[in-house]
N, C-alpha and C. Protein backbone atom coordinates (compact mmCIF):
# COMPACT_ATOMS: atom_id res chain seq x y z
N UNK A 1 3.50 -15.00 37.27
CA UNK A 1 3.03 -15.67 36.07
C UNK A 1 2.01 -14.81 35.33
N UNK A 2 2.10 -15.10 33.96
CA UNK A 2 1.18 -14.37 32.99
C UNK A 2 -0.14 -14.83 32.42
N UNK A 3 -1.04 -15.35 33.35
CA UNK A 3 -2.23 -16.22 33.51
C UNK A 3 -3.43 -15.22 33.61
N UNK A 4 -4.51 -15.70 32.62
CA UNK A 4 -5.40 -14.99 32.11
C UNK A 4 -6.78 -15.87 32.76
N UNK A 5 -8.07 -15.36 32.76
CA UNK A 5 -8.69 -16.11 33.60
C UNK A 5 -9.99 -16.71 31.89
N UNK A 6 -10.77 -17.53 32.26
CA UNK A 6 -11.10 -17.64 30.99
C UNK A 6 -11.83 -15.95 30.29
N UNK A 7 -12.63 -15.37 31.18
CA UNK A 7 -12.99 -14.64 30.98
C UNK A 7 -12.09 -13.79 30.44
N UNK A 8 -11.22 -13.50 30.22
CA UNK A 8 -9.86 -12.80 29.17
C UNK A 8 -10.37 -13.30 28.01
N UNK A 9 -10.01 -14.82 28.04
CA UNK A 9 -10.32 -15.40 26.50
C UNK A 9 -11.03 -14.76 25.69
N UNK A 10 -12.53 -14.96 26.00
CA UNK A 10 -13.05 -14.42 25.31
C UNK A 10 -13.43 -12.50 24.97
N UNK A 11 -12.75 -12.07 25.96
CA UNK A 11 -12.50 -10.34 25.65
C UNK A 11 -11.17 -11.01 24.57
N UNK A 12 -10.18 -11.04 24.69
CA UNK A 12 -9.47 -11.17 23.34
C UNK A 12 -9.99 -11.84 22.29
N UNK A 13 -10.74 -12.89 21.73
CA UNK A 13 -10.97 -12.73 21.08
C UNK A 13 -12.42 -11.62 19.98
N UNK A 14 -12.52 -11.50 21.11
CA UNK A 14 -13.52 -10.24 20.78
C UNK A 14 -13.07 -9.01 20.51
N UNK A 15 -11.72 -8.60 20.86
CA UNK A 15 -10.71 -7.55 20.17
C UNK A 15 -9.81 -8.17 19.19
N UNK A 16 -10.15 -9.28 19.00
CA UNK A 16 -9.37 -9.59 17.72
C UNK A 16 -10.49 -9.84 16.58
N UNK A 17 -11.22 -9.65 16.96
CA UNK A 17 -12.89 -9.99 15.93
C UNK A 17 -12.65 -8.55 15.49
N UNK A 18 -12.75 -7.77 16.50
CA UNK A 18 -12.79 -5.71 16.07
C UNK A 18 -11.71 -5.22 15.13
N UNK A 19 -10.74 -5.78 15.82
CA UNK A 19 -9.20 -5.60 14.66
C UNK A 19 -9.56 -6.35 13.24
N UNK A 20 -10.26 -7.06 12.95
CA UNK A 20 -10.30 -7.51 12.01
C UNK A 20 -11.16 -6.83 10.67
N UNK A 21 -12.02 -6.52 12.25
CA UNK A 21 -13.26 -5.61 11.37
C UNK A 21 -13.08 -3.87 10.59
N UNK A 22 -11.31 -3.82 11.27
CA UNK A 22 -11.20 -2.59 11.03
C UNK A 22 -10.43 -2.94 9.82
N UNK A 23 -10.32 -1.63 8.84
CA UNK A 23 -9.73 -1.94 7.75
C UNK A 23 -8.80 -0.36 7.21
N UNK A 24 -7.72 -0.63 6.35
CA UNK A 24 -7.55 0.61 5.78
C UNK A 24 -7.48 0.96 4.77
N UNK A 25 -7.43 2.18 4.28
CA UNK A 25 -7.76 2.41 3.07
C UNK A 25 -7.90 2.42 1.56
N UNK A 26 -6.78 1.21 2.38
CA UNK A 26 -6.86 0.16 0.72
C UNK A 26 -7.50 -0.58 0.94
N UNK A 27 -8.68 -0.95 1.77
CA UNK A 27 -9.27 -2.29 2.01
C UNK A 27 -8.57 -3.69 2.69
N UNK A 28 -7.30 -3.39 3.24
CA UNK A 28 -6.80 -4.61 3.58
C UNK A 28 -6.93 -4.75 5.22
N UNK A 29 -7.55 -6.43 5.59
CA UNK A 29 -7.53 -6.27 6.93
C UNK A 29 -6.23 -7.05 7.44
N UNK A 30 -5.96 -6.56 8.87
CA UNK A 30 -4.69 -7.38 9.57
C UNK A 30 -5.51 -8.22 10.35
N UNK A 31 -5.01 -9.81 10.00
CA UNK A 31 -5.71 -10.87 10.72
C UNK A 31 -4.18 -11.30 11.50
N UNK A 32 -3.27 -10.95 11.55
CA UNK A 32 -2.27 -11.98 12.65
C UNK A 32 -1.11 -12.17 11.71
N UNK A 33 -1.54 -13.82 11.10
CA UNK A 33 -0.50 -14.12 10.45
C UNK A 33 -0.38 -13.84 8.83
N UNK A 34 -1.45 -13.22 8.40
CA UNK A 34 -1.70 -12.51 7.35
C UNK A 34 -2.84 -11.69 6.57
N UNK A 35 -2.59 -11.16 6.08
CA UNK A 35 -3.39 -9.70 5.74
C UNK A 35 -4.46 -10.44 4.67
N UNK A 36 -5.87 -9.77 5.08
CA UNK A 36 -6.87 -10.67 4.06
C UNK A 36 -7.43 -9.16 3.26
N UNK A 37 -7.39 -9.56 1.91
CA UNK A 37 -7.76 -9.07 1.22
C UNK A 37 -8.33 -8.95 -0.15
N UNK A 38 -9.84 -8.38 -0.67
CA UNK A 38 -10.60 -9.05 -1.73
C UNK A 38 -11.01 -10.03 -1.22
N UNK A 39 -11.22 -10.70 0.06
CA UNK A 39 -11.76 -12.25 0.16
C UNK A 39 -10.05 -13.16 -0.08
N UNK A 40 -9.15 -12.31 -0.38
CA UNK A 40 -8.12 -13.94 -0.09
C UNK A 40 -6.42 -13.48 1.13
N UNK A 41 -6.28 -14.38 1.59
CA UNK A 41 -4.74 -14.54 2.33
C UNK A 41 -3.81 -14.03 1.06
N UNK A 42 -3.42 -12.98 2.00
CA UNK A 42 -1.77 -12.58 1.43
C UNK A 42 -0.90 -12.78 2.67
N UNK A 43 0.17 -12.86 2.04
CA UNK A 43 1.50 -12.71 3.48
C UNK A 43 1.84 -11.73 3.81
N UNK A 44 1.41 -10.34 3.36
CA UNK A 44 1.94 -9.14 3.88
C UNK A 44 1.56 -8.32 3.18
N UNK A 45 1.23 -7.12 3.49
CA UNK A 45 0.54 -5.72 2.73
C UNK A 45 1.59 -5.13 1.94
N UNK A 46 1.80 -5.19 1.22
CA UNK A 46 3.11 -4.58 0.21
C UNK A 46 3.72 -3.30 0.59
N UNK A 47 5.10 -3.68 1.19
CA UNK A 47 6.09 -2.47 1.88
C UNK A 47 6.08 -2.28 2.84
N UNK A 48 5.12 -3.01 3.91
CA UNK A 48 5.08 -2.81 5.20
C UNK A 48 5.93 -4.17 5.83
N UNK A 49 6.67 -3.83 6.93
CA UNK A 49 7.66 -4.59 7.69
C UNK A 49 6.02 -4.47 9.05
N UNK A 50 5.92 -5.49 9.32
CA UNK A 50 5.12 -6.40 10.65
C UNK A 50 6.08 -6.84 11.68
N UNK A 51 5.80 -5.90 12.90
CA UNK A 51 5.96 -6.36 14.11
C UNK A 51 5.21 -7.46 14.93
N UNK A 52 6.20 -8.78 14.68
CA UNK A 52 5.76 -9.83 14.99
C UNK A 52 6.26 -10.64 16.66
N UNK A 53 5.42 -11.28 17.43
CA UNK A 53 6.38 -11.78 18.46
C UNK A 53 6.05 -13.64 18.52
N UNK A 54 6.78 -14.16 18.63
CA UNK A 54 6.48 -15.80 18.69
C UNK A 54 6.60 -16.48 20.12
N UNK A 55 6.44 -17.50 20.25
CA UNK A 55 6.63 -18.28 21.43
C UNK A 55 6.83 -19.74 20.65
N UNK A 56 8.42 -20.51 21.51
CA UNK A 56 8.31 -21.27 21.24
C UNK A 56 8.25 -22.56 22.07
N UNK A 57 7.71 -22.38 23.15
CA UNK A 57 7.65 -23.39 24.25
C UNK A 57 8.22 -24.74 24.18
N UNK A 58 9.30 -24.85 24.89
CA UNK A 58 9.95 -25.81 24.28
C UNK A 58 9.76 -26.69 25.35
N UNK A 59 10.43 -28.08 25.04
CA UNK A 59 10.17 -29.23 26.08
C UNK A 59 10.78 -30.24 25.65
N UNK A 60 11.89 -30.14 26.31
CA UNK A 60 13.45 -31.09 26.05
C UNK A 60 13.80 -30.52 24.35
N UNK A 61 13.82 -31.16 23.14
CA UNK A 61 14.23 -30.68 22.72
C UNK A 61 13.18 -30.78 21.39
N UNK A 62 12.52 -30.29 21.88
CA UNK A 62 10.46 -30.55 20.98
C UNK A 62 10.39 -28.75 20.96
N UNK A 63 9.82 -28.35 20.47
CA UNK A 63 9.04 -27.17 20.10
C UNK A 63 7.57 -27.36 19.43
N UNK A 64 6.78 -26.10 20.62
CA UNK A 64 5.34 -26.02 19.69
C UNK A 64 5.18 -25.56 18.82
N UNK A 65 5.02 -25.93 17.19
CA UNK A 65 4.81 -24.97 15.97
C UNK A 65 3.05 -25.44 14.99
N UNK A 66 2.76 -24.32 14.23
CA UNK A 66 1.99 -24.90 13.27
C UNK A 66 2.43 -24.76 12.09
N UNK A 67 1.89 -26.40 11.72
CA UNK A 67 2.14 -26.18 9.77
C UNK A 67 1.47 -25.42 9.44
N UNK A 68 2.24 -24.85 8.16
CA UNK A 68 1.62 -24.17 7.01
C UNK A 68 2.11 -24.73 5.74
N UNK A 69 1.52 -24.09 4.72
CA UNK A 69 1.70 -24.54 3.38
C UNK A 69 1.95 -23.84 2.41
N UNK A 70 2.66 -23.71 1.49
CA UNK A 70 2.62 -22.49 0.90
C UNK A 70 2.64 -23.12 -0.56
N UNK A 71 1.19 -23.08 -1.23
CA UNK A 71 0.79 -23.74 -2.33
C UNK A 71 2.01 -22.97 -3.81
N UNK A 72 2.24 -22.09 -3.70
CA UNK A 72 3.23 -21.78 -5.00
C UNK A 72 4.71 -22.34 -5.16
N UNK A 73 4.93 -22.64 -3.85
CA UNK A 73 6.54 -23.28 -3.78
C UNK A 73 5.91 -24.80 -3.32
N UNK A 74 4.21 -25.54 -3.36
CA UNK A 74 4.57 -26.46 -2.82
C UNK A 74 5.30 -27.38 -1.77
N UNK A 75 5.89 -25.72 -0.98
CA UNK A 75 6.14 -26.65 0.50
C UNK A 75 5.42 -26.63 2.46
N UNK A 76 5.29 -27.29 2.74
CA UNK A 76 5.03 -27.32 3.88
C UNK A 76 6.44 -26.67 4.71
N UNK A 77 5.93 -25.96 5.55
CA UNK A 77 6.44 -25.54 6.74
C UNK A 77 6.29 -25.59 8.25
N UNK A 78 6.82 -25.50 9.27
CA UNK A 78 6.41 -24.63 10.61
C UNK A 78 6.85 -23.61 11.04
N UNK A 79 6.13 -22.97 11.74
CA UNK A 79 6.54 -21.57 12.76
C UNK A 79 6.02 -21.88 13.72
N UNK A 80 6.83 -21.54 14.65
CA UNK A 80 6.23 -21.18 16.21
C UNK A 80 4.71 -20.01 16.12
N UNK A 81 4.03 -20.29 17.13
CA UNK A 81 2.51 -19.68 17.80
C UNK A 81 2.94 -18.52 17.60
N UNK A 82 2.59 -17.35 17.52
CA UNK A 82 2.72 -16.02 18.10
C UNK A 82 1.49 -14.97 16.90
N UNK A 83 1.81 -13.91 16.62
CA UNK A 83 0.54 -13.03 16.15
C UNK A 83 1.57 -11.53 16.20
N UNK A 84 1.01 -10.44 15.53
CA UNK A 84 1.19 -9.21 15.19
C UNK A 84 1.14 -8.25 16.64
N UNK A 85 2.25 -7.79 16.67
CA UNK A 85 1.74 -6.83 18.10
C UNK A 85 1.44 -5.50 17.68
N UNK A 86 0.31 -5.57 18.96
CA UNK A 86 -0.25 -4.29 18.73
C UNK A 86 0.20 -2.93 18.91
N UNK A 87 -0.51 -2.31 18.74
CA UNK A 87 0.09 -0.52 19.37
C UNK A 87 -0.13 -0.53 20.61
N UNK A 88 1.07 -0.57 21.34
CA UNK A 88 1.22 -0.06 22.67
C UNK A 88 1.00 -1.56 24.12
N UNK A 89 1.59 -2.65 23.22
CA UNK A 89 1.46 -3.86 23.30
C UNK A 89 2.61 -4.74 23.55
N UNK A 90 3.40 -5.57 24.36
CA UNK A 90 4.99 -5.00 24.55
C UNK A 90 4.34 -7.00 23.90
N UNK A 91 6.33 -7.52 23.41
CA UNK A 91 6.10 -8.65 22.93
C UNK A 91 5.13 -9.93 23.85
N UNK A 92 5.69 -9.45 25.15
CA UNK A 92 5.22 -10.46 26.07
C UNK A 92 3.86 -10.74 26.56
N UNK A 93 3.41 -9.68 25.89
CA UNK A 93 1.80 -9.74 26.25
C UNK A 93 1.23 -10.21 24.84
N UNK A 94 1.83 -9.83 23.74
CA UNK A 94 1.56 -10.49 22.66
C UNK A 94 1.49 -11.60 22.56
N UNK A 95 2.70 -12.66 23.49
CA UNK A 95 2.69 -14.13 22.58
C UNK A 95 1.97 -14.37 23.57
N UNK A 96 1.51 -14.27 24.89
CA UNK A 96 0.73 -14.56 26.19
C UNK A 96 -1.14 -14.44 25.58
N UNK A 97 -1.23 -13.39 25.02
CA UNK A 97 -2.34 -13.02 23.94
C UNK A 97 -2.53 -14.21 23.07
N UNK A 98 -1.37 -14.24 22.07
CA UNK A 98 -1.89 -14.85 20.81
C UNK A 98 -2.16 -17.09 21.42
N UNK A 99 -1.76 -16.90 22.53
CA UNK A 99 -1.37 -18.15 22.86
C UNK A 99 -3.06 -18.73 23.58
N UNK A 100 -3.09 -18.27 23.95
CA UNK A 100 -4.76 -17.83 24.49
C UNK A 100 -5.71 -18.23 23.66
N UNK A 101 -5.48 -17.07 23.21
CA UNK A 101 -6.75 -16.65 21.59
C UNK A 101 -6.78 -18.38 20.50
N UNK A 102 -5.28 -18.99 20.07
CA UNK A 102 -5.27 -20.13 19.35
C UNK A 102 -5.34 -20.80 19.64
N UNK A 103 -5.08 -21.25 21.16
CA UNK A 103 -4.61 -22.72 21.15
C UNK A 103 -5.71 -22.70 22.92
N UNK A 104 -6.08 -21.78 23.41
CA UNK A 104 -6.59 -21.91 24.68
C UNK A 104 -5.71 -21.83 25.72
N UNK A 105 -4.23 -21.66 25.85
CA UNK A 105 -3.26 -21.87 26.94
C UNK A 105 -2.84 -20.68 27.74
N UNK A 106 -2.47 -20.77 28.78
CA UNK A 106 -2.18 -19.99 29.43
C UNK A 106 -0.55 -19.85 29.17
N UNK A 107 0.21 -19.33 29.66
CA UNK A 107 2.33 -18.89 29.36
C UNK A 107 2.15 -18.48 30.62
N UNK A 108 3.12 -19.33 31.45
CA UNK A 108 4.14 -18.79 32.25
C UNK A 108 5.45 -18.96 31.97
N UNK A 109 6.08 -18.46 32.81
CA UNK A 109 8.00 -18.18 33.07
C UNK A 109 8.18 -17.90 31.65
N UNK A 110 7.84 -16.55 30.77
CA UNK A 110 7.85 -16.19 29.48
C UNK A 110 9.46 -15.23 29.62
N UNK A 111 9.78 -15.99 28.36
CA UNK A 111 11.04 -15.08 28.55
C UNK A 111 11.74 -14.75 27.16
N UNK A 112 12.46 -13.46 27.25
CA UNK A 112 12.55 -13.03 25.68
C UNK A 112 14.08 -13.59 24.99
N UNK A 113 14.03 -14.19 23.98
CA UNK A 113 15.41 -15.00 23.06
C UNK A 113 16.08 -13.81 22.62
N UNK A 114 15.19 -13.20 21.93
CA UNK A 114 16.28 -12.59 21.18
C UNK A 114 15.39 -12.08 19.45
N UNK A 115 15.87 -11.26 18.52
CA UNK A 115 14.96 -11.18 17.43
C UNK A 115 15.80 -10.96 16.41
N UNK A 116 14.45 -11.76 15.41
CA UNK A 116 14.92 -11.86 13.94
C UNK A 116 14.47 -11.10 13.14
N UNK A 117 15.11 -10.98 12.20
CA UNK A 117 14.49 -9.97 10.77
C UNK A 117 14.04 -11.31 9.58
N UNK A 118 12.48 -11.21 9.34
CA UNK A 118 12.56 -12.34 8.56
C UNK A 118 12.09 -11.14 7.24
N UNK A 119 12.39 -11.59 5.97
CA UNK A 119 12.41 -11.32 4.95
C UNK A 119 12.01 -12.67 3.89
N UNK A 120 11.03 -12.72 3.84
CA UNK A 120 10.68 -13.94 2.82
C UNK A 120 9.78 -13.78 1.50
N UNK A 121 9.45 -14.95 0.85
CA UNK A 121 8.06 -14.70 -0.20
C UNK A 121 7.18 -16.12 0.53
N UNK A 122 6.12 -15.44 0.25
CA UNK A 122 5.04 -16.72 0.69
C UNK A 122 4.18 -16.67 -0.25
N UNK A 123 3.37 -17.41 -0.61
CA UNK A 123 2.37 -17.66 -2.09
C UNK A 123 2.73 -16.65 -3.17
N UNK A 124 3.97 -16.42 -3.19
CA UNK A 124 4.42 -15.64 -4.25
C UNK A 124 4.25 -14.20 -4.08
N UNK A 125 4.11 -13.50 -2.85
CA UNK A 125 4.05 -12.52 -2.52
C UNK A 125 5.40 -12.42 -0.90
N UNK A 126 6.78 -11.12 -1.69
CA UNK A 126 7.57 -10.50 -0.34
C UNK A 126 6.72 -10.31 0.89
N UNK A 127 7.69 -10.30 1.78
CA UNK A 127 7.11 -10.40 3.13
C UNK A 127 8.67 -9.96 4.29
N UNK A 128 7.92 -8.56 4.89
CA UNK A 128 9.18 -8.53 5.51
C UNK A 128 8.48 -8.78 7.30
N UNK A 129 9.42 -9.25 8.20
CA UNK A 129 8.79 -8.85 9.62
C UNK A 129 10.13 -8.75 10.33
N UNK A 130 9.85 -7.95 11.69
CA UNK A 130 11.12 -7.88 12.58
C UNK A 130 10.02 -9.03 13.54
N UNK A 131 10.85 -9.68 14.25
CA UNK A 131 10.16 -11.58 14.95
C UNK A 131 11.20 -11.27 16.58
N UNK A 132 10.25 -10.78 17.28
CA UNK A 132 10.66 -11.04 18.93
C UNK A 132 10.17 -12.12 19.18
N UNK A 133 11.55 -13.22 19.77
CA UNK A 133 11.33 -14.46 19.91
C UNK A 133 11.43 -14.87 21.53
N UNK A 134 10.09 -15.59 22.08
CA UNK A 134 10.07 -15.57 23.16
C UNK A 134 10.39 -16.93 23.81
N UNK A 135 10.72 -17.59 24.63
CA UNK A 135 10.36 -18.98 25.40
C UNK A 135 9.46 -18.95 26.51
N UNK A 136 8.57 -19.56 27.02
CA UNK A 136 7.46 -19.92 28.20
C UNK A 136 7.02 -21.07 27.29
N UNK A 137 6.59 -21.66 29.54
CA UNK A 137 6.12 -22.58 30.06
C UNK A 137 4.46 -22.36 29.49
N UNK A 138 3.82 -23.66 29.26
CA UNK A 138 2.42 -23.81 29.08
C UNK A 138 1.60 -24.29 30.71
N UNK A 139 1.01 -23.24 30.64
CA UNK A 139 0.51 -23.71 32.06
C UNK A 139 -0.23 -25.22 33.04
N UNK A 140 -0.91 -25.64 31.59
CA UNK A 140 -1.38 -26.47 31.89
C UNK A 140 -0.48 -27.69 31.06
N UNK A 141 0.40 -28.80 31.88
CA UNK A 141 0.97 -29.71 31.74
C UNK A 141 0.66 -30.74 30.73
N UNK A 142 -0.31 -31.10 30.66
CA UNK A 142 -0.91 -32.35 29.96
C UNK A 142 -1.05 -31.91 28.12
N UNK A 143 -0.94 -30.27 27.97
CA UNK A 143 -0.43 -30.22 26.95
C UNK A 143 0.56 -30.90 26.50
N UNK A 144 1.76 -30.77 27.17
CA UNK A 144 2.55 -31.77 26.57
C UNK A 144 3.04 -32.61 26.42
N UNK A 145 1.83 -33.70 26.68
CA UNK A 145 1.67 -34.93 26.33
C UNK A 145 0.78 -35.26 24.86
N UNK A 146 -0.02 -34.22 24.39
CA UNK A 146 -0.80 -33.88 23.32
C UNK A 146 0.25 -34.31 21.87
N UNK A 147 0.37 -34.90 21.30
CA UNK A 147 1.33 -34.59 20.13
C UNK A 147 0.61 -33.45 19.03
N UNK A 148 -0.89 -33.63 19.22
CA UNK A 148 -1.24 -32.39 18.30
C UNK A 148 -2.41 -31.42 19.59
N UNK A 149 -2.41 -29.99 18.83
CA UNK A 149 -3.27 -29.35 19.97
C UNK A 149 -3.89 -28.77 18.55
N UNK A 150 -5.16 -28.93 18.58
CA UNK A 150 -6.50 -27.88 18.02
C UNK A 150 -6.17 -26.58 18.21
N UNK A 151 -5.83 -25.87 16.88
CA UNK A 151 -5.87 -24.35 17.22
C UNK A 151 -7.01 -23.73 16.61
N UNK A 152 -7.64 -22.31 16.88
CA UNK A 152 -8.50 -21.46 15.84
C UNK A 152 -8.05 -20.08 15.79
N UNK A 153 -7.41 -19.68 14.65
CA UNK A 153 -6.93 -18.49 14.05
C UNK A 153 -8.23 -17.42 13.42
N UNK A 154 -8.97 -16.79 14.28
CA UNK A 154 -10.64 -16.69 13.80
C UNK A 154 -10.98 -16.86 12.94
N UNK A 155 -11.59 -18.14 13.19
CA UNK A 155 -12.52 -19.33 12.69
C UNK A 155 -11.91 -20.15 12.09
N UNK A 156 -10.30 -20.02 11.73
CA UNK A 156 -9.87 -20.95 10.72
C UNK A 156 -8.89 -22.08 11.52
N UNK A 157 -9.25 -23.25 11.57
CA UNK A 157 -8.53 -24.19 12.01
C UNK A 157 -7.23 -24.49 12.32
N UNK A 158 -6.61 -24.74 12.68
CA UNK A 158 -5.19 -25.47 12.40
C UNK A 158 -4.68 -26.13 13.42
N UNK A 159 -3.76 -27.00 13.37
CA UNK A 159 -2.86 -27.92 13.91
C UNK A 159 -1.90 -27.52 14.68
N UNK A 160 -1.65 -27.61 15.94
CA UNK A 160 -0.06 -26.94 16.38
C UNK A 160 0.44 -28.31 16.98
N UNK A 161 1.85 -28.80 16.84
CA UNK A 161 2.39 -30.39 16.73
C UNK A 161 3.67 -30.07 17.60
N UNK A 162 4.07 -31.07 17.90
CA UNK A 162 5.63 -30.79 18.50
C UNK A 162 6.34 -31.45 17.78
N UNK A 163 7.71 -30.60 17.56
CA UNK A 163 8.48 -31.31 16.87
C UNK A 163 10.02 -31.15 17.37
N UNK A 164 10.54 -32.00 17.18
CA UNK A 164 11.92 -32.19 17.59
C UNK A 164 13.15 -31.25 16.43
N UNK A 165 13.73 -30.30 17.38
CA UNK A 165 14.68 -29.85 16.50
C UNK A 165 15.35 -30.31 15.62
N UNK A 166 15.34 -31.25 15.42
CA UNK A 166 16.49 -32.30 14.62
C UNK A 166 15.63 -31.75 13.39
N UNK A 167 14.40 -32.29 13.20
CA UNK A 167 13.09 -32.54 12.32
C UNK A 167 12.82 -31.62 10.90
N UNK A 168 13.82 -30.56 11.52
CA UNK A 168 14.03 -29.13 10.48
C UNK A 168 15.22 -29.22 9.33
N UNK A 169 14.78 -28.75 7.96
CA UNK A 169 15.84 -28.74 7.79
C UNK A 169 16.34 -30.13 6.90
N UNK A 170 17.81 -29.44 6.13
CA UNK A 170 18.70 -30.72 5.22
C UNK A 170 17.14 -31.40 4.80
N UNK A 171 16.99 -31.29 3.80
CA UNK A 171 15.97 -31.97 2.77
C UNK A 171 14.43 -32.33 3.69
N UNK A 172 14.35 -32.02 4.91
CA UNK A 172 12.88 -31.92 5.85
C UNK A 172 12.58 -30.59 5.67
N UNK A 173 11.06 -30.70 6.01
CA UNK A 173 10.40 -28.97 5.93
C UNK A 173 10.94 -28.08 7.19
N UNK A 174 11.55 -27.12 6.57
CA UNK A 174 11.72 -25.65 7.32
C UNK A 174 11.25 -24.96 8.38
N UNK A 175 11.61 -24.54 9.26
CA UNK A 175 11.08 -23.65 10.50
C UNK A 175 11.28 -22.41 10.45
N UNK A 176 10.47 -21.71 10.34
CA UNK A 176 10.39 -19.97 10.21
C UNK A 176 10.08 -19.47 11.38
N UNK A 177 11.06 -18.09 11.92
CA UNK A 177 11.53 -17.67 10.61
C UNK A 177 13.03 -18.14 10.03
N UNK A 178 13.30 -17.64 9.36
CA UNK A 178 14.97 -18.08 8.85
C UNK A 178 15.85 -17.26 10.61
N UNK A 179 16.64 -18.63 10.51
CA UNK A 179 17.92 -17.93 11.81
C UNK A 179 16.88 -18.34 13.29
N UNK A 180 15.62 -18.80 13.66
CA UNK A 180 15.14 -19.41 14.69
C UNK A 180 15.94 -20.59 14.89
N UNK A 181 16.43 -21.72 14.29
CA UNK A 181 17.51 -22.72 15.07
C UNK A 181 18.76 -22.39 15.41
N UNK A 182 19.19 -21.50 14.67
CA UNK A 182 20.28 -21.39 15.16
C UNK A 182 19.96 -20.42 16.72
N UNK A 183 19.27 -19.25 16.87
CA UNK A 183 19.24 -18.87 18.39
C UNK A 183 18.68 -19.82 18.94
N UNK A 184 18.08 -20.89 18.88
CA UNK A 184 17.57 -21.57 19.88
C UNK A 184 18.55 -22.84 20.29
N UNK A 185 19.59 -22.62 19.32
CA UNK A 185 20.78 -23.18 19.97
C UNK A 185 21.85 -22.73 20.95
N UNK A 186 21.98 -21.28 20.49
CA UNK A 186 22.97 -20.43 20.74
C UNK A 186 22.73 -20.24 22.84
């Protein structure tokens, strides 16, 4: 199993505080699920494809995701947990990482789906990523009994919910990336 002790916790997020702090020479920093820059969220640094890995811990036929919103198209969404992998950082330590760092959980029996090429726009800005899609167990059980779990994306709040595959989709809000239901059927 891929179990971190708390004392991990907080070394990752303390290398994700440093990554943040680093910047390049256009001024843009990589926070995870998007690049902050001037003081605001973009979805992606213009021309760069993001190596991304997710987890979608599933449980019967529920998945853990968080909403998002994307104020220019006015729609709500979900994606599965996961974060940007690093240099020299294989997927599985990534979503084991990012799972940690947001939500406090530990991943066991992590195992790899399969990957997508997502290509999207989000607040009106392209966005390309290649998405290694993982499945694991949450270590601690009583998560999923939680219908919502408290996440912090450094410092910024959010919601991670379970939702039933059905729930996606035909006139309901979307699950990203594009082509995640169908492998999680397949």
């Amino acid at each position: 199993p891929l179990e971190r002790p708390h004392a991990n916790q907080q070394a990752g997020l303390r290398r994700k505080r440093r990554r943040l702090a680093r910047q390049d020479s256009a001024g843009h920093r990589d926070v995870g699920r998007a690049v902050v820059y001037a003081g605001k969220d973009l979805a992606m640094h213009a021309e760069k494809i993001r190596p991304i890995a997710i987890c979608v811990c599933r449980d019967g036929d529920r998945i853990l995701v968080a909403e998002g919103r994307d104020s220019k198209k006015n729609q709500v969404f979900y994606r599965p947990l996961g974060g940007m992998i690093e240099f020299g950082e294989r997927g599985e330590e990534t979503v084991t990482r990012e799972l940690m760092e947001e939500i406090g959980a530990t991943l066991t029996d992590v195992r790899y789906l399969g990957t997508l090429e997502n290509i999207f726009v989000y607040e009106g800005r392209r966005g390309h990523e290649i998405v290694l899609v993982y499945d694991g167990k949450l270590a601690d059980r009583s998560l999923y009994q939680n219908e919502v779990i408290q996440g912090d994306e450094l410092g910024q709040k959010f919601s991670a919910v379970w939702k039933r595959l059905g729930d996606f989709g035909d006139g309901r809000p979307p699950v990203y990336p594009d082509g995640l239901l169908e492998l999680l059927k397949s």
